[in-house]
N, C-alpha and C. Protein backbone atom coordinates (compact mmCIF):
# COMPACT_ATOMS: atom_id res chain seq x y z
N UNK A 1 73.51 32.72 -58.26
CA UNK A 1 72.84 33.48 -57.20
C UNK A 1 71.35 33.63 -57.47
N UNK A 2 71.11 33.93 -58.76
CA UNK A 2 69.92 34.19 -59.52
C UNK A 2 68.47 32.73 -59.23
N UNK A 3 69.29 32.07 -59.29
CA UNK A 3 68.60 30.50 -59.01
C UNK A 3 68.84 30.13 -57.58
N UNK A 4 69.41 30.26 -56.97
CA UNK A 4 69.30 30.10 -55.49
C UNK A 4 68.11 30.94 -55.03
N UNK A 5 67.95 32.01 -55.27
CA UNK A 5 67.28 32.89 -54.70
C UNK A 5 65.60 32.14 -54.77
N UNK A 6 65.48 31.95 -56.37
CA UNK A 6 64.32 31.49 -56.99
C UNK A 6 64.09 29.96 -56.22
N UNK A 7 65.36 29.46 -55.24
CA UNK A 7 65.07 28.15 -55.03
C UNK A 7 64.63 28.26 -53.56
N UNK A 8 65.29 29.48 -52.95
CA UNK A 8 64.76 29.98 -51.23
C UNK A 8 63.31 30.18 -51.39
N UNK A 9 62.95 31.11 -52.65
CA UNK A 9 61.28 31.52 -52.67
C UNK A 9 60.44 30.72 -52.63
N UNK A 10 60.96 29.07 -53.46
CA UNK A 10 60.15 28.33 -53.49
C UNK A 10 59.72 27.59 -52.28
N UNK A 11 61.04 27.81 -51.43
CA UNK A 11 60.87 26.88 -50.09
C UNK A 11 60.36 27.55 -49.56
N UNK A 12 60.38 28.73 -49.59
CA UNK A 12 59.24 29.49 -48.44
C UNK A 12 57.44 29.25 -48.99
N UNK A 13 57.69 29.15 -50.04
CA UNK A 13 56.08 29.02 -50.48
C UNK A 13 55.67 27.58 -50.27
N UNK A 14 56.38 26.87 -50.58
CA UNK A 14 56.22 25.23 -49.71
C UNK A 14 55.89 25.23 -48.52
N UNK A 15 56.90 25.76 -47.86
CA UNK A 15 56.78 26.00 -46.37
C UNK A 15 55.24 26.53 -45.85
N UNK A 16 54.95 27.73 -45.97
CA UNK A 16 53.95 28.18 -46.28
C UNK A 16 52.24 27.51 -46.86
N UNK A 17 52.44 26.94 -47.51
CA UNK A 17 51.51 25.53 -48.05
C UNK A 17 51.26 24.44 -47.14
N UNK A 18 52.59 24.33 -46.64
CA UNK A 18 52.28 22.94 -45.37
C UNK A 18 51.47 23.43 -44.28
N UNK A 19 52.17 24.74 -43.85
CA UNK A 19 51.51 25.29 -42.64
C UNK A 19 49.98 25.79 -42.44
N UNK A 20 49.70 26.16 -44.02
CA UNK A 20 48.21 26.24 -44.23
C UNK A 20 47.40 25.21 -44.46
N UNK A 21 48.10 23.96 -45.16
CA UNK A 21 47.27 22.60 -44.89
C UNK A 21 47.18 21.82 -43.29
N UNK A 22 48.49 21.87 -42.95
CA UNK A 22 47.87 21.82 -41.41
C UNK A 22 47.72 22.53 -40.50
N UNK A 23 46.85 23.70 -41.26
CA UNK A 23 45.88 24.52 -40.32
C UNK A 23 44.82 24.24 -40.09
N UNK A 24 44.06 23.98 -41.74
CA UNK A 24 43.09 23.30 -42.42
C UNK A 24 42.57 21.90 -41.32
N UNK A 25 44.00 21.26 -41.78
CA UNK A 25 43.73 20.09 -40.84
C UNK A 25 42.87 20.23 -39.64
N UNK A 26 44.09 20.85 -38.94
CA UNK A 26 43.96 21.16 -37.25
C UNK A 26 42.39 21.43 -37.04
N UNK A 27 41.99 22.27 -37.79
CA UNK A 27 40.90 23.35 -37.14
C UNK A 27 39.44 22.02 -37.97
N UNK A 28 39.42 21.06 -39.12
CA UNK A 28 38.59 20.05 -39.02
C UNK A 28 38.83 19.07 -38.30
N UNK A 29 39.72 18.61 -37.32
CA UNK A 29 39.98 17.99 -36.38
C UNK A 29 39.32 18.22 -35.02
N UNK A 30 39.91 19.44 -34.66
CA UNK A 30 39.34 20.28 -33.72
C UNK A 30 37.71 20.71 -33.85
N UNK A 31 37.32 20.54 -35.05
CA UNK A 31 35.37 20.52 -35.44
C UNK A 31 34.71 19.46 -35.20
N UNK A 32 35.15 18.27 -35.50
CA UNK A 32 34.49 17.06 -35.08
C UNK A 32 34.87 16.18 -33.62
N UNK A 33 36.20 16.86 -33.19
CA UNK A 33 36.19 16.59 -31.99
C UNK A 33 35.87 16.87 -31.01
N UNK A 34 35.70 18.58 -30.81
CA UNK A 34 34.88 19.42 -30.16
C UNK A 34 34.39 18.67 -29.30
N UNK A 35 32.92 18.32 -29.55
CA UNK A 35 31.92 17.30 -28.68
C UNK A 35 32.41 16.29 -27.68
N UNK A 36 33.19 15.51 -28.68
CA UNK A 36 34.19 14.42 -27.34
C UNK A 36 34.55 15.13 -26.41
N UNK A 37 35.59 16.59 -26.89
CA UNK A 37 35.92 17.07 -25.74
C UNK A 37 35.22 17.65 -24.75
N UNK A 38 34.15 17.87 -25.13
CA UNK A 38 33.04 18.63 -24.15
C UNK A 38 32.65 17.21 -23.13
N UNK A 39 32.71 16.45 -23.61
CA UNK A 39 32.01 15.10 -22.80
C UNK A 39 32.92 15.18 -21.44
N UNK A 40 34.28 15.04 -22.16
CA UNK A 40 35.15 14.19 -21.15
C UNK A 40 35.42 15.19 -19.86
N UNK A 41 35.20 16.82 -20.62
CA UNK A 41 35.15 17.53 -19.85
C UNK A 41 34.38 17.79 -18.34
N UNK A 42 33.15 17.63 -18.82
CA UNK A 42 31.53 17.14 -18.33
C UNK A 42 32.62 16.52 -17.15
N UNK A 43 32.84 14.92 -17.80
CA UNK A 43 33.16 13.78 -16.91
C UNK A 43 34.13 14.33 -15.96
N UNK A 44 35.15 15.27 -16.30
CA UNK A 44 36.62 16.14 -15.18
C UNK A 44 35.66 16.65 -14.45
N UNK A 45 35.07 17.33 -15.03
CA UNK A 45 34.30 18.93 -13.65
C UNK A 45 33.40 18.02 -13.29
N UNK A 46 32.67 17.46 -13.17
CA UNK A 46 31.75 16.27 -12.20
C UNK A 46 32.30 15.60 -11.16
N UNK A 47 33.25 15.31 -11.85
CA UNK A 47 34.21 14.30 -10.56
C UNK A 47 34.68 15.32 -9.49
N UNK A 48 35.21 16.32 -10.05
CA UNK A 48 35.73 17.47 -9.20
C UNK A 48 34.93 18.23 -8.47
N UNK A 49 33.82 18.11 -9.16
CA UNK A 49 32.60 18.40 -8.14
C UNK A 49 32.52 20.26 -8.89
N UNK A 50 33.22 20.49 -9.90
CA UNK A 50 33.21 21.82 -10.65
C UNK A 50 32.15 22.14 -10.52
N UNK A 51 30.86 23.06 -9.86
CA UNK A 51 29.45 23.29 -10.90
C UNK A 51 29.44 24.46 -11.78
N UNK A 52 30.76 25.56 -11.39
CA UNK A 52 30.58 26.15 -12.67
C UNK A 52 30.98 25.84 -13.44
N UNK A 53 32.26 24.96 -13.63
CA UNK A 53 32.82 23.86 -15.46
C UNK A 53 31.47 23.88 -15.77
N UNK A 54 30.48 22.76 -14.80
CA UNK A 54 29.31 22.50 -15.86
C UNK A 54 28.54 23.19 -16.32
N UNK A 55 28.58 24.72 -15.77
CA UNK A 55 27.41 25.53 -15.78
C UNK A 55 27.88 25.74 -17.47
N UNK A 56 28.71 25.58 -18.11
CA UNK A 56 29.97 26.01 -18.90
C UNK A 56 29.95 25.47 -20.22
N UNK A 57 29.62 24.03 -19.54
CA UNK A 57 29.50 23.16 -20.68
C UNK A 57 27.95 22.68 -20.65
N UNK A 58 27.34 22.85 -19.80
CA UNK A 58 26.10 22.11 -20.12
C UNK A 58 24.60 23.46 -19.94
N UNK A 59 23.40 23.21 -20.78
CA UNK A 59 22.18 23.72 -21.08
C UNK A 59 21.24 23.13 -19.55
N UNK A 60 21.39 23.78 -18.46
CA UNK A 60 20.69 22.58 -17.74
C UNK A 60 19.37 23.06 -18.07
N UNK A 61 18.95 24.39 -18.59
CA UNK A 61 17.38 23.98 -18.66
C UNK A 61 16.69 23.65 -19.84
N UNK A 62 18.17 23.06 -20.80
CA UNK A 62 17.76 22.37 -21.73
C UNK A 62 17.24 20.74 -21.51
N UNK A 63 18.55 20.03 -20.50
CA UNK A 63 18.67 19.40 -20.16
C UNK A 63 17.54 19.08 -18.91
N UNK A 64 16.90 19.71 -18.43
CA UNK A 64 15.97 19.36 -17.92
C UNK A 64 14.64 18.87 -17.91
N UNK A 65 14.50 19.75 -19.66
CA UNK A 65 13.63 19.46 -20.21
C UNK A 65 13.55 18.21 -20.60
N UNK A 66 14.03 18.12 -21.39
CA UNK A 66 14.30 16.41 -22.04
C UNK A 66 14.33 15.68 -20.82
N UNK A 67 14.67 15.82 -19.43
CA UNK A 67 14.26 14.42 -18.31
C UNK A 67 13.23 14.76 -17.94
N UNK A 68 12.35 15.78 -18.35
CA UNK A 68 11.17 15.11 -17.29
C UNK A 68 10.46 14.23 -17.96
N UNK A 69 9.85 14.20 -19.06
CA UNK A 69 9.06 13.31 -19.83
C UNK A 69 9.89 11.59 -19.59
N UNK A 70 10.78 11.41 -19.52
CA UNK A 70 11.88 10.57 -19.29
C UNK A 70 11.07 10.19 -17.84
N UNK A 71 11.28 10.89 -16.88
CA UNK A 71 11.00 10.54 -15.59
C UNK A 71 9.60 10.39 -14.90
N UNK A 72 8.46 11.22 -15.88
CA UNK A 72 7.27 11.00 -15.51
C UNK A 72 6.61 9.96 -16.57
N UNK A 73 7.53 8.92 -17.45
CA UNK A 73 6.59 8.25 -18.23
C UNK A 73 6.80 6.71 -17.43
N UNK A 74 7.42 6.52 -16.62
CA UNK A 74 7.73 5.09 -15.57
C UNK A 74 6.39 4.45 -15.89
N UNK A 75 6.29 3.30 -16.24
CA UNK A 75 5.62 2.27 -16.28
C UNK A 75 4.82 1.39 -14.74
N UNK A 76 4.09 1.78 -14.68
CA UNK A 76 3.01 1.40 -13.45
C UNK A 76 2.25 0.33 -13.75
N UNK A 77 1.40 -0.50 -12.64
CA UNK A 77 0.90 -1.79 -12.34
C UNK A 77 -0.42 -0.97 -12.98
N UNK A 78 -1.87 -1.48 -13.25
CA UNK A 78 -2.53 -1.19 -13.10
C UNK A 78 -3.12 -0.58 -11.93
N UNK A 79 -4.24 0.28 -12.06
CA UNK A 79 -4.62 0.85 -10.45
C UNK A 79 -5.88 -0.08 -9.94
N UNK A 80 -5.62 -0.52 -8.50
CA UNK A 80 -7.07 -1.30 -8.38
C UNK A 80 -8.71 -0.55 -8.58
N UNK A 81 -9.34 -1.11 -8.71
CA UNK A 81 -10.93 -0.67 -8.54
C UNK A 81 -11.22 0.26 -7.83
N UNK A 82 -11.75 0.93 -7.37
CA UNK A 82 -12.34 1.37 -6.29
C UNK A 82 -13.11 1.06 -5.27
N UNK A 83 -13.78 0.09 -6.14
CA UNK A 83 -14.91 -1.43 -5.05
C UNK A 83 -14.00 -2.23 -4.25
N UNK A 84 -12.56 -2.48 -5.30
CA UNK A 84 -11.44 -3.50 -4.18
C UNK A 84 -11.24 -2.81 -3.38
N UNK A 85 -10.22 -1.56 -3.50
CA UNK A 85 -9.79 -0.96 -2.97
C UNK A 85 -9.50 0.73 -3.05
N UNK A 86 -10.53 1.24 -2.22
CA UNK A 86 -10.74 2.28 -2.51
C UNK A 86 -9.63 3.16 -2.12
N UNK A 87 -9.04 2.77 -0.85
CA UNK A 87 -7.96 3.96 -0.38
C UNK A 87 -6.65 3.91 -1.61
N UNK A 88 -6.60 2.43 -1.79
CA UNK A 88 -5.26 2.40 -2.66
C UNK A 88 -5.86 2.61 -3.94
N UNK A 89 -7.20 2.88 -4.40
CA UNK A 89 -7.06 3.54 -5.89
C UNK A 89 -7.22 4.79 -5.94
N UNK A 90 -7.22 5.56 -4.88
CA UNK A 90 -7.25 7.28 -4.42
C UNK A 90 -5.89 7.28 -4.47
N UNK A 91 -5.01 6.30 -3.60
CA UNK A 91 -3.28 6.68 -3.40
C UNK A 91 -2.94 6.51 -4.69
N UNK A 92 -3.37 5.57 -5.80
CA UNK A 92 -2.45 5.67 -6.75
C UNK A 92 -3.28 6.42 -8.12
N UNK A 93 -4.32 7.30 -8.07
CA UNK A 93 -4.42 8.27 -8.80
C UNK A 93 -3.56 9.53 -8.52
N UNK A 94 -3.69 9.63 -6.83
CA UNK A 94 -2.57 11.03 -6.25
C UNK A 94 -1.17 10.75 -7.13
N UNK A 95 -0.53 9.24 -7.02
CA UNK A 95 0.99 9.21 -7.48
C UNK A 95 1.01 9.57 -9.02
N UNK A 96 -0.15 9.58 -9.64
CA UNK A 96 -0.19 9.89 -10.92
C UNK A 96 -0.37 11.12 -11.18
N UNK A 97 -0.94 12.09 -10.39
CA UNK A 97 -0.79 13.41 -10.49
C UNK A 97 0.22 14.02 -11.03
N UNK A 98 0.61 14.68 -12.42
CA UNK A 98 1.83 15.38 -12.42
C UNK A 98 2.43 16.60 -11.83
N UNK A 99 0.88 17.30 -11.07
CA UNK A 99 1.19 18.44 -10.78
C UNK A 99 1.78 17.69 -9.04
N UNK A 100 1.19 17.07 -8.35
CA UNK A 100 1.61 16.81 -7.04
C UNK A 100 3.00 16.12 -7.05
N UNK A 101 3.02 15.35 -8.27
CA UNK A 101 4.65 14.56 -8.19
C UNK A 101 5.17 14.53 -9.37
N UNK A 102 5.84 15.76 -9.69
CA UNK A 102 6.85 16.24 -10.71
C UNK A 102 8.65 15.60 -10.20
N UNK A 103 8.78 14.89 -11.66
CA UNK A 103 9.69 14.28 -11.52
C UNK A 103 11.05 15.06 -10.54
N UNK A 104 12.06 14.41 -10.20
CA UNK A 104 13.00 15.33 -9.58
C UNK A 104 14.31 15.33 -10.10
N UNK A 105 14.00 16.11 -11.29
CA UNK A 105 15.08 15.34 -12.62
C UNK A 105 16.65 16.07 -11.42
N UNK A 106 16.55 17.59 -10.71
CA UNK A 106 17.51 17.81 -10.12
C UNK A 106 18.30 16.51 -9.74
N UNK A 107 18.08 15.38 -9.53
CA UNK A 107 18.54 14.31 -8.55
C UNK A 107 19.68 14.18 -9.66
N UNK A 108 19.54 13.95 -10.72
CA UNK A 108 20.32 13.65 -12.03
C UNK A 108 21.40 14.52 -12.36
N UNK A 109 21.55 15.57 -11.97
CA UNK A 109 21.90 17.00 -12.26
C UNK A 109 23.03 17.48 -11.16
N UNK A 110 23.27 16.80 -10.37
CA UNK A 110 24.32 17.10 -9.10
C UNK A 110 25.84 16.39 -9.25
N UNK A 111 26.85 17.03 -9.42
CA UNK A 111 28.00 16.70 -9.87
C UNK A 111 28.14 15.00 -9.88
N UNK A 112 27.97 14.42 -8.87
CA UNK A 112 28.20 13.05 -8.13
C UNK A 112 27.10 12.11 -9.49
N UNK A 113 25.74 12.81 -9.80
CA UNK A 113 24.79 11.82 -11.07
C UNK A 113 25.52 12.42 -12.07
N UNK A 114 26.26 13.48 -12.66
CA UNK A 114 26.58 14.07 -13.98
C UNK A 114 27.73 13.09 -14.27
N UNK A 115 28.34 13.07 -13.05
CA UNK A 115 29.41 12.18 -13.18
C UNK A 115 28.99 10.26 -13.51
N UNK A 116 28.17 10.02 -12.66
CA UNK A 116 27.76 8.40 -12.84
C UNK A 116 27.10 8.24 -14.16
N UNK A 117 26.06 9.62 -14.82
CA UNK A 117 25.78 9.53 -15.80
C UNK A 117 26.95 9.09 -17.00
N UNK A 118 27.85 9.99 -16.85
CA UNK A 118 28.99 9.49 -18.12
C UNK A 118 29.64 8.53 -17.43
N UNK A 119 29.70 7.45 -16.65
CA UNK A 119 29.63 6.31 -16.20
C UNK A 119 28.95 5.30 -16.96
N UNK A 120 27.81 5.48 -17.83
CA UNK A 120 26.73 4.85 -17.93
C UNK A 120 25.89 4.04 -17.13
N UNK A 121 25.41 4.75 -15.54
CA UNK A 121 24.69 4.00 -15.01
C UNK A 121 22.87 4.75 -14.77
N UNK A 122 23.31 5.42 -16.08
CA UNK A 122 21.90 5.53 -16.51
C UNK A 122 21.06 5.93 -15.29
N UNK A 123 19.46 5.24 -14.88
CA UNK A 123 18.85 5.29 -14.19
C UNK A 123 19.02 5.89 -12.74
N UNK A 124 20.26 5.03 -12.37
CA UNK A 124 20.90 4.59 -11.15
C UNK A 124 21.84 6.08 -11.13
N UNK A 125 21.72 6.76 -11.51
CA UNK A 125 22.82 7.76 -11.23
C UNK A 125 22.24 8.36 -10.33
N UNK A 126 21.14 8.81 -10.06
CA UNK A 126 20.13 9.75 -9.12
C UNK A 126 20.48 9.19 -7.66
N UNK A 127 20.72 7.81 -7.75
CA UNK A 127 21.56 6.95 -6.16
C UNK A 127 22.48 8.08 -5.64
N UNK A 128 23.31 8.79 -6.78
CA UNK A 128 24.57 9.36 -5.81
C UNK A 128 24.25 10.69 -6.12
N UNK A 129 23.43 11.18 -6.00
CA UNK A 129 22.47 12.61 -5.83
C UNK A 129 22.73 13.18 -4.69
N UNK A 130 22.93 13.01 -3.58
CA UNK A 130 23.74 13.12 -2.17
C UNK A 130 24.92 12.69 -1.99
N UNK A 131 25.64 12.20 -2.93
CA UNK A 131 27.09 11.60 -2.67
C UNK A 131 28.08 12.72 -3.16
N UNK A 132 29.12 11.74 -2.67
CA UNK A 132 30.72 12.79 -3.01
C UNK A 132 31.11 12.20 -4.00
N UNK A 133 31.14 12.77 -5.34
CA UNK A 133 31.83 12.02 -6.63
C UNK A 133 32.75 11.64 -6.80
N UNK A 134 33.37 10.10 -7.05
CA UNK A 134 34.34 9.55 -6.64
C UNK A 134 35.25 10.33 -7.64
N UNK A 135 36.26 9.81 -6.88
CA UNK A 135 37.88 11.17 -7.56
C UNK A 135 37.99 10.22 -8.69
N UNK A 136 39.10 11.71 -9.09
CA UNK A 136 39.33 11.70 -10.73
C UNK A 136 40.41 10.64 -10.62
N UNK A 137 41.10 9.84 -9.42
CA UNK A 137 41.93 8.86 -9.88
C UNK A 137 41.37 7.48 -8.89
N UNK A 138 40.29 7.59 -8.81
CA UNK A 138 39.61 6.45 -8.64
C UNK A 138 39.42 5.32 -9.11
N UNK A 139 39.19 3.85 -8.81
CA UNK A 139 39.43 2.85 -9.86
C UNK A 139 37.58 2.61 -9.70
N UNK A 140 36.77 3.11 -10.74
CA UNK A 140 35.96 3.38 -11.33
C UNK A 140 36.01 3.12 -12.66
N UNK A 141 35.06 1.80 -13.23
CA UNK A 141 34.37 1.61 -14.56
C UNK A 141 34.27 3.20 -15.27
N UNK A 142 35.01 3.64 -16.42
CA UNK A 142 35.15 4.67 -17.15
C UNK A 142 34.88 4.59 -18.64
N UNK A 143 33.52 4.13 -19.02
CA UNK A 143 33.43 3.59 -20.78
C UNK A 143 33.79 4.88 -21.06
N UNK A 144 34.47 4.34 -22.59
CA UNK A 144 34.58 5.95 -23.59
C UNK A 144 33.39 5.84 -24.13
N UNK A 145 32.71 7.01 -24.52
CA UNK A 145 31.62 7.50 -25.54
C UNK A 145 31.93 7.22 -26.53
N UNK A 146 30.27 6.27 -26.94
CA UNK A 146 30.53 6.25 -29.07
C UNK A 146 29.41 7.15 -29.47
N UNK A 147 29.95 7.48 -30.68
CA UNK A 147 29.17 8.55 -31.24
C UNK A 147 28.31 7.66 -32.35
N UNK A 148 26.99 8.10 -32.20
CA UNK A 148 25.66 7.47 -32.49
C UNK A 148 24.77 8.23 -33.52
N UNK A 149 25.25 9.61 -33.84
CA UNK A 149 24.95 10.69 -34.88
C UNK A 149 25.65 11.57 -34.77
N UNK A 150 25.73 12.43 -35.85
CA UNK A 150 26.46 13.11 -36.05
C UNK A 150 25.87 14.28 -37.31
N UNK A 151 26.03 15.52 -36.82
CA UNK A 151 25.40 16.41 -38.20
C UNK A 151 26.45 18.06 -38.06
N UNK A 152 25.89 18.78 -38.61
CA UNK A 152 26.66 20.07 -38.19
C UNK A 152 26.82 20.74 -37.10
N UNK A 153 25.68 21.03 -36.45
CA UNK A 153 24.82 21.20 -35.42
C UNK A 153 25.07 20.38 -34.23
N UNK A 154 24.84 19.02 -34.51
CA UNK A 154 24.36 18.41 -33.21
C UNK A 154 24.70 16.85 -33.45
N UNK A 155 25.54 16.25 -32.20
CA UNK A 155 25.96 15.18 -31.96
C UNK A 155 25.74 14.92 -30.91
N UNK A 156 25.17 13.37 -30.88
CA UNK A 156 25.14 12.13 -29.81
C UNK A 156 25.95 11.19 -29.88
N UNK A 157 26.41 10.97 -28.54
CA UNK A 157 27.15 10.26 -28.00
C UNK A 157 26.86 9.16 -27.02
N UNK A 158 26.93 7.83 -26.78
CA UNK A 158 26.51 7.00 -26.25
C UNK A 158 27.43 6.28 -25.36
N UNK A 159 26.99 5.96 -23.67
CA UNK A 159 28.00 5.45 -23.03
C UNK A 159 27.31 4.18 -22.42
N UNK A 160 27.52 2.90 -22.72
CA UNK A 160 26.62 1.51 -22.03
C UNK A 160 27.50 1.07 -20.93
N UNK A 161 26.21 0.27 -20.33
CA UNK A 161 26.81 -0.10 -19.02
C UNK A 161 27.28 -1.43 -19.78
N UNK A 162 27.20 -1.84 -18.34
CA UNK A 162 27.65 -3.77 -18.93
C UNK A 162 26.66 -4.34 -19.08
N UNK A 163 25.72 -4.27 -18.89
CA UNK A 163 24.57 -5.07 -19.17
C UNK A 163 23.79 -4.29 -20.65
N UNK A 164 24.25 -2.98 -20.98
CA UNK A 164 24.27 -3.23 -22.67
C UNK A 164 23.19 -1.87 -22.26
N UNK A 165 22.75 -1.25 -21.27
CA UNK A 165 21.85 -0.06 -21.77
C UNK A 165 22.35 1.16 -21.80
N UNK A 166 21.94 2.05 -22.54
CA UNK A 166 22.77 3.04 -22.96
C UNK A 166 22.39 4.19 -22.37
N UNK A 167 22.82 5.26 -21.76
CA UNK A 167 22.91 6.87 -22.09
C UNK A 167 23.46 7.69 -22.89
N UNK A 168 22.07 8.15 -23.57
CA UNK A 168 22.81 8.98 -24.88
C UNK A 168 23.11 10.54 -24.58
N UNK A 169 24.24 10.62 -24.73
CA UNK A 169 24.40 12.50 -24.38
C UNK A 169 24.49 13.11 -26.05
N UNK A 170 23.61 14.30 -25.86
CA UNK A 170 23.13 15.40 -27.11
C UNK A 170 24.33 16.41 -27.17
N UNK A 171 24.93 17.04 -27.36
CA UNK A 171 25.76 18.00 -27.77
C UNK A 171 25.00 19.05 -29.03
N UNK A 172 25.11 20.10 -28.60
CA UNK A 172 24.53 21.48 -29.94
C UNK A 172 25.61 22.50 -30.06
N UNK A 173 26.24 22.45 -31.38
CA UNK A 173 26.91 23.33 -31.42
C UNK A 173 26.30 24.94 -31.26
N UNK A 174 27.31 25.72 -30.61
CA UNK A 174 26.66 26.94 -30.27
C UNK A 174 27.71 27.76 -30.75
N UNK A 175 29.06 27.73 -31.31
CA UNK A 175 30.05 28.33 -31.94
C UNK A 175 30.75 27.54 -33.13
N UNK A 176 31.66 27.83 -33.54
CA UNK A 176 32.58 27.12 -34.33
C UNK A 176 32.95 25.93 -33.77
N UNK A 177 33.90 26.36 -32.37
CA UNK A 177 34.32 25.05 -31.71
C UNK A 177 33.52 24.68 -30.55
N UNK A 178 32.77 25.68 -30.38
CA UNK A 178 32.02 25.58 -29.01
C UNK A 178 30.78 24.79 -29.02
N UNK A 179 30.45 23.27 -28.05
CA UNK A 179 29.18 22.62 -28.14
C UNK A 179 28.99 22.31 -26.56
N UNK A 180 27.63 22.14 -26.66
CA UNK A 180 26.87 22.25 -24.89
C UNK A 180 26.46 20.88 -24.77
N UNK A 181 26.37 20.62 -23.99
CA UNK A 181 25.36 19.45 -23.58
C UNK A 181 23.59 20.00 -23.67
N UNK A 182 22.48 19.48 -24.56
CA UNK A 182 21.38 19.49 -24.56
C UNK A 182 20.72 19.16 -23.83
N UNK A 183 20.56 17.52 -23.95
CA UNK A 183 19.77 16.52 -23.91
C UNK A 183 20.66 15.01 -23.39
N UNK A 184 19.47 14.29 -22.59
CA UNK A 184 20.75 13.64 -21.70
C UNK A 184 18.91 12.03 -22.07
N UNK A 185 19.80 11.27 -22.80
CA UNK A 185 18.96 10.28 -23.13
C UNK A 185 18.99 9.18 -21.87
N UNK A 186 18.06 8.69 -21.12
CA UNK A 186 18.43 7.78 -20.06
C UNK A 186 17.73 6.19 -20.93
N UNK A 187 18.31 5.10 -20.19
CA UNK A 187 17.87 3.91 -20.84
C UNK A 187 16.41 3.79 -20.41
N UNK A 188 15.67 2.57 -21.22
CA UNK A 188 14.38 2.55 -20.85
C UNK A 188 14.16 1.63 -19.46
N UNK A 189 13.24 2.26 -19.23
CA UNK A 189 12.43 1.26 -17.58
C UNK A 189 12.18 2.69 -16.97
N UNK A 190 11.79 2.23 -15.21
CA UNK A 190 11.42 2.55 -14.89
C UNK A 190 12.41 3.71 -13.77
N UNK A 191 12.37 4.69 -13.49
CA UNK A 191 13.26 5.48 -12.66
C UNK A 191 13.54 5.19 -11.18
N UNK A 192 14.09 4.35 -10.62
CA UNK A 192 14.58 4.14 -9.14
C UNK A 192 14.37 5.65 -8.15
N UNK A 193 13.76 5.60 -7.01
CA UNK A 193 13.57 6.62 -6.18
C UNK A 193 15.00 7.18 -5.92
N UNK A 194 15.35 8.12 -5.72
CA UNK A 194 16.49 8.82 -5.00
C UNK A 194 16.42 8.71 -4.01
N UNK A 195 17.45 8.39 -3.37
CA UNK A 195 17.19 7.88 -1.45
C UNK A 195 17.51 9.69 -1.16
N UNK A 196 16.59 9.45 -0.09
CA UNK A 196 15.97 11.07 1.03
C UNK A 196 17.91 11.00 1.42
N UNK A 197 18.11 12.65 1.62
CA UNK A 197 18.99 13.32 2.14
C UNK A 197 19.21 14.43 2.42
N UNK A 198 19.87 15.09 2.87
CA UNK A 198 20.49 16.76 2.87
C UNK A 198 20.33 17.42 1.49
N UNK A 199 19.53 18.62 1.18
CA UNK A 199 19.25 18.64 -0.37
C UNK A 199 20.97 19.12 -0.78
N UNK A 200 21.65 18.05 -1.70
CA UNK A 200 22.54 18.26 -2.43
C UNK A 200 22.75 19.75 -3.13
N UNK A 201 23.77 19.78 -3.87
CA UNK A 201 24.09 21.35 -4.31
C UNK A 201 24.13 21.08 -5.62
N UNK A 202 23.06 21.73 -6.07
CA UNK A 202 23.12 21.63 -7.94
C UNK A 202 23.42 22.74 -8.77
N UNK A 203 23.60 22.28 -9.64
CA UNK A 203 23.96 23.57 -10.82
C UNK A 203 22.77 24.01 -11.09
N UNK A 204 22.83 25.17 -11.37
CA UNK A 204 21.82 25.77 -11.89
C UNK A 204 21.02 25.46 -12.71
């Protein structure tokens, strides 16, 4: 009886051992995955057209920050003379103005681009800035995110199109398990206009 007893105690303390190693587990699993899950999340409430999910998961006036420099550094022709052409080197000092034409990073920022963004169509996401985000069982190009850094704090994640350019999404941890969207990396060139519409409904 004496040794049975001593042999139940042990199984409970075994028992006990497993359940605390895969707690251990669970909860560094759940630390480095965090971020993915915040992405894919992003990608659900976008499609769904959620804006408070995103308000939820994402920093937009973090995220805003980081696009404008993005959107006001577009690569331009030279400007003509003034002797050639005087009206068109007045029009294209005005387009250079930052105060008269501040980027419209909002275009990027409306469920329908949050969504094309984790698409990876980069640039081109601001196209569906007025659109209805195609549904969540849509047959829609869906890359998974690779992760491109990684620290305690703060992970990037990268989604390419087919032609190989990337959007990098920032993640900052702000809890244990809890991480935001920062910073929203767009590929290089130049930013495509947003076609004119009904002003769309953005997140905050």
């Amino acid at each position: 009886m004496h040794d049975r007893a001593e042999g139940g105690g042990s199984d409970v303390k075994r028992l006990f051992g497993n359940l605390v190693v895969l707690g251990l587990v669970a909860a560094v699993v759940a630390f480095f995955a965090a971020p993915a899950v915040g992405f894919f999340a992003i990608r659900s409430a976008a499609e769904a057209g959620d804006v408070q999910g995103l308000t939820r998961l994402i920093d937009f006036q973090a995220v805003r920050q980081s696009l404008r420099p993005q959107l006001s550094g577009a690569v331009q022709a030279p400007a003509p003379s003034f002797l050639e052409d005087p009206i068109g080197a007045v029009r294209r000092q005005m387009e250079r103005n930052p105060i008269l034409n501040t980027p419209d990073v909002d275009a990027y920022l409306t469920p329908a681009a949050l969504s094309a963004l984790t698409r990876g169509e980069g640039r081109y996401a601001s196209h569906w800035s007025a659109a209805t985000p195609p549904a969540a069982g849509a047959e829609t190009r869906k890359p998974w995110p690779r992760p491109v850094f990684w620290s305690v704090n703060r992970m990037r994640m990268a989604v390419e199109d087919q032609g190989g350019s990337r959007t990098v999404f920032t993640f900052e941890r702000r809890g244990p398990f809890e991480w935001m969207l920062v910073q929203i990396g767009l590929p290089d060139g130049s930013a495509p206009a947003a076609p004119q519409a009904a002003a769309p409904a953005t997140a905050p």
